[in-house]
PDB file of N, CA and C in Angstrom:
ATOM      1  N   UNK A   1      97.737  98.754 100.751  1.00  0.00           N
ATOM      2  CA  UNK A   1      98.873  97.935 100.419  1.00  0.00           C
ATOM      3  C   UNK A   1     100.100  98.534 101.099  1.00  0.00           C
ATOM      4  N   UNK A   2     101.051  97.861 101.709  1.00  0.00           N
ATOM      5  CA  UNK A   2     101.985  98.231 101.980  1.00  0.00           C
ATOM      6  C   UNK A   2     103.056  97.323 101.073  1.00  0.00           C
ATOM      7  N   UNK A   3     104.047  98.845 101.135  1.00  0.00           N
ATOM      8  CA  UNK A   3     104.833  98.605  99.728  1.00  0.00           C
ATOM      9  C   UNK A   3     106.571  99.012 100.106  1.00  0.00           C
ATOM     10  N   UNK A   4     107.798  97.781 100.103  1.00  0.00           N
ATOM     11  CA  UNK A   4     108.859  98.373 100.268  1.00  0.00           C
ATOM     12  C   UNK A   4     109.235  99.116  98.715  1.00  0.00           C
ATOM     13  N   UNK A   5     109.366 100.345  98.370  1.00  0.00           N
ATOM     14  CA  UNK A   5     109.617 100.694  97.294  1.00  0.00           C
ATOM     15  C   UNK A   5     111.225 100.222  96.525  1.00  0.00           C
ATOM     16  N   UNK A   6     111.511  99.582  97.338  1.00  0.00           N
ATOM     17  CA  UNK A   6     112.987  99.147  96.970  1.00  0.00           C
ATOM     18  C   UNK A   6     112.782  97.973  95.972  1.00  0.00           C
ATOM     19  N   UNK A   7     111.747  97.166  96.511  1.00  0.00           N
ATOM     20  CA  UNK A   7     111.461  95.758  95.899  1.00  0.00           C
ATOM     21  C   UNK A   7     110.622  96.215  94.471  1.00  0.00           C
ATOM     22  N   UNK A   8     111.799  96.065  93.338  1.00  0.00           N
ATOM     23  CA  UNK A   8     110.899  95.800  92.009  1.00  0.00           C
ATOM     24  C   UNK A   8     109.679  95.205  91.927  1.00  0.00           C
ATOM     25  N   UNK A   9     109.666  94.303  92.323  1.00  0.00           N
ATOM     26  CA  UNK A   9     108.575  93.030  91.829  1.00  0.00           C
ATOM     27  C   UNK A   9     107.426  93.951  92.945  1.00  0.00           C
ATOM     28  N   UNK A  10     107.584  94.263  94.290  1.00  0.00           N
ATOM     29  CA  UNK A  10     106.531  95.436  94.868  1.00  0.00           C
ATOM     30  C   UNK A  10     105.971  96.647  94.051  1.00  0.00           C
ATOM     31  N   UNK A  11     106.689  96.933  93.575  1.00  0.00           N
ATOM     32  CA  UNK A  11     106.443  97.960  92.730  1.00  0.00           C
ATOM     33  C   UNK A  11     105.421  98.043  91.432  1.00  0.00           C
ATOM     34  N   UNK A  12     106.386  96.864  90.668  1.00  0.00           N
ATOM     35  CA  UNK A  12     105.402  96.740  89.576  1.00  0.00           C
ATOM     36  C   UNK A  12     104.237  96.206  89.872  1.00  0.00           C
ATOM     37  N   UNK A  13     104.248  95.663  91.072  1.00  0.00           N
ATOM     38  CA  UNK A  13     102.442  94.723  91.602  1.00  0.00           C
ATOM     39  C   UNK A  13     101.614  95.619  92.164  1.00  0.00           C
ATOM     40  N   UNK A  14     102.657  96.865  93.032  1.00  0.00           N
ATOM     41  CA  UNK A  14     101.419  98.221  93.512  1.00  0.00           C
ATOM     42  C   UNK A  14     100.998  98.593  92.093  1.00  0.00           C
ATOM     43  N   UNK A  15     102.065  99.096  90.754  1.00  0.00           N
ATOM     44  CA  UNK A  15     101.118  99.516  89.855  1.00  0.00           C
ATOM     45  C   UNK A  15     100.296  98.801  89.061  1.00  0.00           C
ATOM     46  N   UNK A  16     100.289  97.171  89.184  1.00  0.00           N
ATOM     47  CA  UNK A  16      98.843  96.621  88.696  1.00  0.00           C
ATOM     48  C   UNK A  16      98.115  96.479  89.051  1.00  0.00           C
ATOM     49  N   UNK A  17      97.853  96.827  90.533  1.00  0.00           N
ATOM     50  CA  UNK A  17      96.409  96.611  91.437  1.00  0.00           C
ATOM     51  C   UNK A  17      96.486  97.815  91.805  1.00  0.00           C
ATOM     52  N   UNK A  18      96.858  99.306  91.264  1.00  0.00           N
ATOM     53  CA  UNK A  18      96.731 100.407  90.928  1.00  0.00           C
ATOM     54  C   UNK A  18      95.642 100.834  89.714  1.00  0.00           C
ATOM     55  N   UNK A  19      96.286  99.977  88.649  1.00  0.00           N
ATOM     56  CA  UNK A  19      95.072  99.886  87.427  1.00  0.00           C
ATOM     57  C   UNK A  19      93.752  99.247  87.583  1.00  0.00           C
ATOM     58  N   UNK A  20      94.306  98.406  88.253  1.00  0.00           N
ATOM     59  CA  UNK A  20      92.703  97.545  89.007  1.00  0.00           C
ATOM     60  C   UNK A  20      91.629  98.323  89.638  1.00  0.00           C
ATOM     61  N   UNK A  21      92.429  98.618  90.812  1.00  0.00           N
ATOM     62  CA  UNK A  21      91.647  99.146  92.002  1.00  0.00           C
ATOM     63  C   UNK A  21      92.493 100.870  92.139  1.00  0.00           C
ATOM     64  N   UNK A  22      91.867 101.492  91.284  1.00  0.00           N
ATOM     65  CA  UNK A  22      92.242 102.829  92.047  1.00  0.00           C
ATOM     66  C   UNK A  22      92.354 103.634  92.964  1.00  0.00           C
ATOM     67  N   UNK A  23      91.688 102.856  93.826  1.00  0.00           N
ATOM     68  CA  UNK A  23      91.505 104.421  95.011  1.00  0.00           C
ATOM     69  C   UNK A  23      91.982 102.613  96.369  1.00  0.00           C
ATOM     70  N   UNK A  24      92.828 102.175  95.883  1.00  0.00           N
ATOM     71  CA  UNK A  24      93.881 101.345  96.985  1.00  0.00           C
ATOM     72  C   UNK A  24      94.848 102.238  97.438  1.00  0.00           C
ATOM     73  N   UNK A  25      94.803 102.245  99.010  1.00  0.00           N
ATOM     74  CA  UNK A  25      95.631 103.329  99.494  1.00  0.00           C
ATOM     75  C   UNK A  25      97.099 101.885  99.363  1.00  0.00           C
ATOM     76  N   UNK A  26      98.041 103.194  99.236  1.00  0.00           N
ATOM     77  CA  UNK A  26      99.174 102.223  99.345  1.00  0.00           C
ATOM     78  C   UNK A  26     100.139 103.146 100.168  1.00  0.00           C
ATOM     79  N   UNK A  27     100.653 102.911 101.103  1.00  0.00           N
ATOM     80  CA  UNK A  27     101.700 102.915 102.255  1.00  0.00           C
ATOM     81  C   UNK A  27     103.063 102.162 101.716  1.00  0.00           C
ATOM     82  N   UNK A  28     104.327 103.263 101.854  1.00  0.00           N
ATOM     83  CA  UNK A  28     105.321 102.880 101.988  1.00  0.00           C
ATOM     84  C   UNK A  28     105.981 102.578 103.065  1.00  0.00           C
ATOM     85  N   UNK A  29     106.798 101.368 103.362  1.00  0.00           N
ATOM     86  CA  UNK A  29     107.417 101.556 104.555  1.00  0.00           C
ATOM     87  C   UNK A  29     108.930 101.402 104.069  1.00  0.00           C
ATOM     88  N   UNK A  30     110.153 102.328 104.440  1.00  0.00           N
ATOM     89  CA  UNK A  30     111.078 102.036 104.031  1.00  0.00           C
ATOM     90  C   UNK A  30     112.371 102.460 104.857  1.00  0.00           C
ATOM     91  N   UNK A  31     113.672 101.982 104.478  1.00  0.00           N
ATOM     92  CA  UNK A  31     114.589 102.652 105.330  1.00  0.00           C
ATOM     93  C   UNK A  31     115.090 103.889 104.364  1.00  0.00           C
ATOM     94  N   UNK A  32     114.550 103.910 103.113  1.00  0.00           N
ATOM     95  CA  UNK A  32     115.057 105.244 102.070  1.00  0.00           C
ATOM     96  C   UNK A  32     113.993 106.306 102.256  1.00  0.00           C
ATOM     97  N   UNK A  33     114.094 107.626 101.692  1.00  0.00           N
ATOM     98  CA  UNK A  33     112.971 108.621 101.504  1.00  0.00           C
ATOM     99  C   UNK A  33     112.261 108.293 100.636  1.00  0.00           C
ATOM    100  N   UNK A  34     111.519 109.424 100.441  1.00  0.00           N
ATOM    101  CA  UNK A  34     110.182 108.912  99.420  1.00  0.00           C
ATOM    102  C   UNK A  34     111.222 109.514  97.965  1.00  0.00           C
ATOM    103  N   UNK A  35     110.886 109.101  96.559  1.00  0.00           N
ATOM    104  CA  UNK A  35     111.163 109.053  96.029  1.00  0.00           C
ATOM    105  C   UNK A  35     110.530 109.756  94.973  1.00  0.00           C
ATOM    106  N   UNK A  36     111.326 109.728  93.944  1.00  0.00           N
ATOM    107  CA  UNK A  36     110.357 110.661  92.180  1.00  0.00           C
ATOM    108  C   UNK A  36     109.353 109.024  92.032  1.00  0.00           C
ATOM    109  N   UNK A  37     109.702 107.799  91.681  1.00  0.00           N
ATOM    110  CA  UNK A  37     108.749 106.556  91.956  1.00  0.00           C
ATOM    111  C   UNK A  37     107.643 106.707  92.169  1.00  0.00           C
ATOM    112  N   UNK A  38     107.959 106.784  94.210  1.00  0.00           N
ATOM    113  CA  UNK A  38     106.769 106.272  94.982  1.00  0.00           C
ATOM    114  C   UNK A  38     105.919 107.696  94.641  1.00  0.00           C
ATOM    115  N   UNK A  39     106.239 108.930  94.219  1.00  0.00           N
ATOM    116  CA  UNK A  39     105.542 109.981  94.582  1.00  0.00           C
ATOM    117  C   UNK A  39     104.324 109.963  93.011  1.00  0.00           C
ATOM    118  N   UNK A  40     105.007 108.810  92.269  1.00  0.00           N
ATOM    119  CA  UNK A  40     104.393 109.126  90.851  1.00  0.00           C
ATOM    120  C   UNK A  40     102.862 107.836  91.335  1.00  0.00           C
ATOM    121  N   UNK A  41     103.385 106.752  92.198  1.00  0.00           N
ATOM    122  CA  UNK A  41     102.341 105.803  92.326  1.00  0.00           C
ATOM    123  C   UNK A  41     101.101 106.719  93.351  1.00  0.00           C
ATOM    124  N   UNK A  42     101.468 107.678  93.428  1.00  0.00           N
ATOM    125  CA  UNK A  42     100.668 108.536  94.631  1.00  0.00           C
ATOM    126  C   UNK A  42     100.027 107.888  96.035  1.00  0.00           C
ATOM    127  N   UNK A  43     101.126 107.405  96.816  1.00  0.00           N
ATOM    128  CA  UNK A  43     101.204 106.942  97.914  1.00  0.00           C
ATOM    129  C   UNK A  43     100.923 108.018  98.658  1.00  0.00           C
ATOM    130  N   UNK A  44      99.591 107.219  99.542  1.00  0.00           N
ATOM    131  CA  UNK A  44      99.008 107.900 100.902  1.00  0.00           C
ATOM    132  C   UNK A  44      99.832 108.085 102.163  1.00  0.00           C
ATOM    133  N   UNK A  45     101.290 107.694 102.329  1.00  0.00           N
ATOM    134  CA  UNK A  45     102.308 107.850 103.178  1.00  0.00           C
ATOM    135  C   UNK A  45     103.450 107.286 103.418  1.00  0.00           C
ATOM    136  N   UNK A  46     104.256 108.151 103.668  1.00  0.00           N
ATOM    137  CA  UNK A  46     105.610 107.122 103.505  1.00  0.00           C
ATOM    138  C   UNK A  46     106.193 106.740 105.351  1.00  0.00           C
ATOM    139  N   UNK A  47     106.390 105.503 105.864  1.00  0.00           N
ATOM    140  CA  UNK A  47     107.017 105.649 106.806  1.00  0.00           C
ATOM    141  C   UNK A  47     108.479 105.266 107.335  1.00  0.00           C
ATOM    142  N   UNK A  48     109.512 105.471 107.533  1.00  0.00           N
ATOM    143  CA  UNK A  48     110.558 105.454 107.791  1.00  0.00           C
ATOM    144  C   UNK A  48     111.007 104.458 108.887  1.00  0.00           C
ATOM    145  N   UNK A  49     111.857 103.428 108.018  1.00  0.00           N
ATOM    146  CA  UNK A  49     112.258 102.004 109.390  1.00  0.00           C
ATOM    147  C   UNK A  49     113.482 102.816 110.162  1.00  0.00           C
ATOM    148  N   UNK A  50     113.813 102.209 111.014  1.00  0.00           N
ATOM    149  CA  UNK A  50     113.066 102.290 111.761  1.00  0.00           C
ATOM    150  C   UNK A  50     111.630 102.865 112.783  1.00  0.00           C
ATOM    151  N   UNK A  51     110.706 102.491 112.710  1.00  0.00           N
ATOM    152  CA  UNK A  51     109.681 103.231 113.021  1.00  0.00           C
ATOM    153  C   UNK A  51     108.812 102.299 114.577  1.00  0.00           C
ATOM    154  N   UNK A  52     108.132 102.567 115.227  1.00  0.00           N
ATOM    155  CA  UNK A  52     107.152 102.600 116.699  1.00  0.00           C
ATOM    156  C   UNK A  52     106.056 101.908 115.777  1.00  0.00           C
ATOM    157  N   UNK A  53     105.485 100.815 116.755  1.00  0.00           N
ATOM    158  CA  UNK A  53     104.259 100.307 115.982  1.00  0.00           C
ATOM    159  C   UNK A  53     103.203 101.684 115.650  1.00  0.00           C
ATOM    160  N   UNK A  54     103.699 102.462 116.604  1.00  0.00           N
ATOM    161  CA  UNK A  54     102.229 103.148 117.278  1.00  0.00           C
ATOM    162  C   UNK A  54     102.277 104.000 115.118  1.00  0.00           C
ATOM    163  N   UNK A  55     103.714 104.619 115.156  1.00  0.00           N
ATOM    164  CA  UNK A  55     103.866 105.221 114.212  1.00  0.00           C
ATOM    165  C   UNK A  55     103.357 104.785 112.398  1.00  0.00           C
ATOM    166  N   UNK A  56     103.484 103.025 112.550  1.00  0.00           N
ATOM    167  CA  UNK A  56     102.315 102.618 111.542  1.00  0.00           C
ATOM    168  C   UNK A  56     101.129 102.528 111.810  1.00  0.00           C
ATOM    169  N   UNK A  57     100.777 102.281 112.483  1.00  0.00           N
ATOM    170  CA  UNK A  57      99.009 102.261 112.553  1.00  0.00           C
ATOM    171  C   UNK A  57      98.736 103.304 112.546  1.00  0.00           C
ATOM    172  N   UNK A  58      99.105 104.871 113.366  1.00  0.00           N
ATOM    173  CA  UNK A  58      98.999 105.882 112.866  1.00  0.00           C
ATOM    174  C   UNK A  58      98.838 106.204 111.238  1.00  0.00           C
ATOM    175  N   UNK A  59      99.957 105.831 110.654  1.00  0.00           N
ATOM    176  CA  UNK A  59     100.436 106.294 108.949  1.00  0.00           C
ATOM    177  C   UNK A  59      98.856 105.220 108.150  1.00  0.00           C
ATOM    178  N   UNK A  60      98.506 103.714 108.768  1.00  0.00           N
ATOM    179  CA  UNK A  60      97.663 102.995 108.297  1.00  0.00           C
ATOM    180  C   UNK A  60      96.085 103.838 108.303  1.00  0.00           C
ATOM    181  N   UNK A  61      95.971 104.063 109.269  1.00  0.00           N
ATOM    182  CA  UNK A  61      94.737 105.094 109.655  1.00  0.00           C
ATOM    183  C   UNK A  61      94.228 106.141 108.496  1.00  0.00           C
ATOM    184  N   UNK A  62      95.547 106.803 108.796  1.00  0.00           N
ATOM    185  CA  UNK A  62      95.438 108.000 107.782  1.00  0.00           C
ATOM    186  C   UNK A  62      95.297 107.623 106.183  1.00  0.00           C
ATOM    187  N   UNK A  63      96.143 106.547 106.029  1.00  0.00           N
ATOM    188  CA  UNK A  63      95.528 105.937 104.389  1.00  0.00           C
ATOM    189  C   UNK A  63      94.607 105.491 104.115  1.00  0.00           C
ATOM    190  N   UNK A  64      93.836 104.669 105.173  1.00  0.00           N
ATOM    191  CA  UNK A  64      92.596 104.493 104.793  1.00  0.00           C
ATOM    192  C   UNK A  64      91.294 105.447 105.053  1.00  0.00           C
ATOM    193  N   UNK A  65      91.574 106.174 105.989  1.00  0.00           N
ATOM    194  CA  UNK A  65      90.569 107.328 105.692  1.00  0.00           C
ATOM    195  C   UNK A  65      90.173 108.403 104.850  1.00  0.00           C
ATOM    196  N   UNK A  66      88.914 108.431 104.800  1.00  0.00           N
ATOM    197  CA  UNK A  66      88.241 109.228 103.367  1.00  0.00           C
ATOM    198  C   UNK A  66      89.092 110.217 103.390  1.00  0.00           C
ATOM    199  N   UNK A  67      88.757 111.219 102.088  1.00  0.00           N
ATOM    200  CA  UNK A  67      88.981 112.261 101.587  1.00  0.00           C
ATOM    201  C   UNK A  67      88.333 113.238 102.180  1.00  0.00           C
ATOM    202  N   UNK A  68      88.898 114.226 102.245  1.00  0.00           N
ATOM    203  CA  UNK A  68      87.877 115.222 102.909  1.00  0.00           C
ATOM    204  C   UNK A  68      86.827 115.296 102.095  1.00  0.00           C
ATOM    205  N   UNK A  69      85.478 115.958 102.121  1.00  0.00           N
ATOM    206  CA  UNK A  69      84.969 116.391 100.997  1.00  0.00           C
ATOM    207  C   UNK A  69      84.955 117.457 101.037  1.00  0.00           C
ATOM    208  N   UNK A  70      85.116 118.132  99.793  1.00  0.00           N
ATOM    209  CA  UNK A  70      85.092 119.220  98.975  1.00  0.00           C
ATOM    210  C   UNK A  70      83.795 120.125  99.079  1.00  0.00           C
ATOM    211  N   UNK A  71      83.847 121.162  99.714  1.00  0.00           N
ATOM    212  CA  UNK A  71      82.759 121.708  99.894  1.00  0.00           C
ATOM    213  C   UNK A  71      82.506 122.830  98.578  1.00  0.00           C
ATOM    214  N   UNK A  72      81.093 122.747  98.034  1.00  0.00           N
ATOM    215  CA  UNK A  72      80.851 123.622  97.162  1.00  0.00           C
ATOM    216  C   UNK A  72      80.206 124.463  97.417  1.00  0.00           C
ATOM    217  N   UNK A  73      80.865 125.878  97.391  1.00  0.00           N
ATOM    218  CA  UNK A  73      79.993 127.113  97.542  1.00  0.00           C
ATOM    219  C   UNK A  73      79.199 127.421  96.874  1.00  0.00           C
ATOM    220  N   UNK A  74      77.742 127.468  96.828  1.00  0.00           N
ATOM    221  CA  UNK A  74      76.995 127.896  95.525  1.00  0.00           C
ATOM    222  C   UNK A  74      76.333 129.510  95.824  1.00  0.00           C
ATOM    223  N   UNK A  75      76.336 130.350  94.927  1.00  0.00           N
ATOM    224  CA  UNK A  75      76.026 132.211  95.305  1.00  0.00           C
ATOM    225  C   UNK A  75      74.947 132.379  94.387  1.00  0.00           C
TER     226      UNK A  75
END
């Protein structure tokens, strides 16, 4: 999801298809910083307008790709 964090009505709709769908990456794009807010909806990246296409699809990439996995040492 991409999300202007400025827009209320964005906001409250990232956090109901937050409750829905948990693991929805959501992308900010904004002309403000990231915020106490966006940092609580745990957004996969924030990008800054003006921004280079190249610079969202970059930031898009990275949100939708897995998690690392967690490697378990077993002794």
């Amino acid at each position: 999801m991409l999300l202007e964090p400025v827009s209320r009505a964005g906001v409250r709709l990232a956090r109901r298809l937050q409750f829905r769908l948990p693991r929805l990456p959501i992308l900010c794009v904004s002309i403000d910083a990231p915020s106490y807010e966006t940092r609580q909806l745990g957004v996969g990246g924030h990008v800054m307008k003006p921004f280079r296409r190249s610079q969202l699809e970059q930031a898009i990439e990275l949100a939708l790709s897995p998690a690392p996995e967690v490697l378990e040492v077993r002794r």
